[in-house]
Protein backbone atom coordinates (compact mmCIF):
# COMPACT_ATOMS: atom_id res chain seq x y z
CA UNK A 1 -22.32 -50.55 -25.15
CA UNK A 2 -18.65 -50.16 -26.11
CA UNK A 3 -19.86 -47.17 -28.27
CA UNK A 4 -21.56 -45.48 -25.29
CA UNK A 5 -18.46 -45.97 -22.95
CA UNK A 6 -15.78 -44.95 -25.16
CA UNK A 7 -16.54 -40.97 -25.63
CA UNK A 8 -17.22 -40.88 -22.03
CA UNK A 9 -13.73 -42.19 -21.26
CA UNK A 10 -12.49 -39.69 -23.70
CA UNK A 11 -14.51 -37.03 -22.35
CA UNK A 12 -12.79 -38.57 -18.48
CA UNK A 13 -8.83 -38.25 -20.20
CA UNK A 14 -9.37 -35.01 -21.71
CA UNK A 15 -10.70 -33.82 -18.33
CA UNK A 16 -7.65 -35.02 -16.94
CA UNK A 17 -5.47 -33.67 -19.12
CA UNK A 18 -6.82 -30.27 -18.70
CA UNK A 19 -6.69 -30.75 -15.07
CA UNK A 20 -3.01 -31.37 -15.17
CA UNK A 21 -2.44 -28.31 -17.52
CA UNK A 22 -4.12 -26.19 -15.30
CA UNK A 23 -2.07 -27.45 -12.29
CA UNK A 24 1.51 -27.27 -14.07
CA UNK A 25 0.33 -23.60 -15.38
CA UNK A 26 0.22 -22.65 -11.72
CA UNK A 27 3.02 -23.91 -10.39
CA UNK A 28 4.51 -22.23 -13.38
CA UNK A 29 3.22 -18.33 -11.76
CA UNK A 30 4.32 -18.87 -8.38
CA UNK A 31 7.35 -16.66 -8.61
CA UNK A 32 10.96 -17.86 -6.08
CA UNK A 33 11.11 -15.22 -3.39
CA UNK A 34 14.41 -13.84 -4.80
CA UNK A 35 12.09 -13.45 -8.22
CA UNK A 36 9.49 -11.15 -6.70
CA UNK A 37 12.41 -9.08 -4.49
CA UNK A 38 14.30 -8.36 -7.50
CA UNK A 39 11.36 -8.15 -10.29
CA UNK A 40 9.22 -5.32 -7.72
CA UNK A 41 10.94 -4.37 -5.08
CA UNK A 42 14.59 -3.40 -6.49
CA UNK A 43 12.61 -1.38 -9.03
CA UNK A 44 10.46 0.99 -6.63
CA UNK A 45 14.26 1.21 -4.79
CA UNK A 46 15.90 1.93 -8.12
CA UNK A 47 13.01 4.60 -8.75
CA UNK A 48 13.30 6.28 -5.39
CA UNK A 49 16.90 6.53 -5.30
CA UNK A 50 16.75 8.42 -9.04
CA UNK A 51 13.99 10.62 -7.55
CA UNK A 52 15.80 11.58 -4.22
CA UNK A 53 18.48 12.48 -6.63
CA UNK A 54 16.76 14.63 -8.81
CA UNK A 55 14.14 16.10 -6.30
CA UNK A 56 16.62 19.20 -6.15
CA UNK A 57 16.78 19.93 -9.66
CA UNK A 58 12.87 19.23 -9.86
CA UNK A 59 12.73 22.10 -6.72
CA UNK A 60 13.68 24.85 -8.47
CA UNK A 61 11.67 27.52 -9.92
CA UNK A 62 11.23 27.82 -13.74
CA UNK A 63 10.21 31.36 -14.77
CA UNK A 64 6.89 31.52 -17.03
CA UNK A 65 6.81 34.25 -19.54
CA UNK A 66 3.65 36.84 -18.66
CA UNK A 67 3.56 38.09 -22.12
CA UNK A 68 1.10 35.88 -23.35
CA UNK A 69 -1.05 36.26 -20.13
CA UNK A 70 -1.07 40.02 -20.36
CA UNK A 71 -1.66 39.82 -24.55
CA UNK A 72 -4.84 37.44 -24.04
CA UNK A 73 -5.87 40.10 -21.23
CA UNK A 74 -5.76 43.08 -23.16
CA UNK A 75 -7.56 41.40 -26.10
CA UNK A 76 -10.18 40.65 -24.01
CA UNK A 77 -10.37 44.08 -22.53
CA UNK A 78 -10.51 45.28 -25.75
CA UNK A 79 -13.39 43.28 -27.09
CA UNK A 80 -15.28 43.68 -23.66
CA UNK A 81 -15.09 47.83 -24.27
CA UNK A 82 -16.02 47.44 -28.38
CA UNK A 83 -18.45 45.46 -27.82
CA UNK A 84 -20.53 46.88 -24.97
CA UNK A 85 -23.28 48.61 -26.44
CA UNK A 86 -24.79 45.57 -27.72
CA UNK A 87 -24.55 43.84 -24.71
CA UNK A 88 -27.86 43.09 -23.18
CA UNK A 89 -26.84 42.75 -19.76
CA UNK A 90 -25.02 46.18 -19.57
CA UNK A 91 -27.15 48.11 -21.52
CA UNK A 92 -30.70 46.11 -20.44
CA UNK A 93 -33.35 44.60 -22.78
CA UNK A 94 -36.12 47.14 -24.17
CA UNK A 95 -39.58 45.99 -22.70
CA UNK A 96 -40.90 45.12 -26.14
CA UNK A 97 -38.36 42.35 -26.73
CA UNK A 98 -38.14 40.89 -23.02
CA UNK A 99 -39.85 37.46 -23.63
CA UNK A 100 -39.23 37.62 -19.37
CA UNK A 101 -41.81 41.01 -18.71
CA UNK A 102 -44.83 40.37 -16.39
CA UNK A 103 -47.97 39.30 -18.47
CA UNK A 104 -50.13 41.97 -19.25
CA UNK A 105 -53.78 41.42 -18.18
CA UNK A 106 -56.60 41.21 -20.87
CA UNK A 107 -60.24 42.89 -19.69
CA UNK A 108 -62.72 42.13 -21.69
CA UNK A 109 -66.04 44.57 -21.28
């Protein structure tokens, strides 16, 4: 019977000891009040204060260069007007090659 009895009082002190791990882990987390004020809160101050700061300099209006905007533009132009004899939905789709044309009707006599 001693055989039987001693893993399960193993098995009883290891479940102990992980008990008392897991309670001196959290206590560990709980962070002092001063902790959490200075860890969080003084950053988002620290952050807000360098943004108030800076908001000015953020404000003001950057100029964008239009040349590339009015390049890509008139390349497009450009293609549109080579390119529109072949396009079907200027020029339309002959009959013959419209797989969308009405059926045609077959009478047999």
């Amino acid at each position: 019977m001693s055989n039987i009895s001693a893993p399960n009082s193993s098995l009883v002190l290891v479940q102990k000891a992980v008990k008392q791990l897991r309670l001196e882990a959290s206590v560990r987390r709980i962070k002092p009040k001063f902790e959490s004020v200075i860890a969080e809160v003084d950053m988002v101050i620290n952050e807000l204060h360098f943004t108030i700061a800076n908001l000015n300099s953020w404000m003001q209006p950057e100029y964008v260069s239009k040349n590339l905007v009015s390049q890509a533009a008139a390349e497009l132009k450009t293609f549109c007007l080579q390119n529109a004899q072949k396009d079907p939905l200027l020029t339309g789709v002959p009959s013959s090659d419209n797989p969308f044309r009405p059926p045609k009707s077959c009478i047999l006599l």
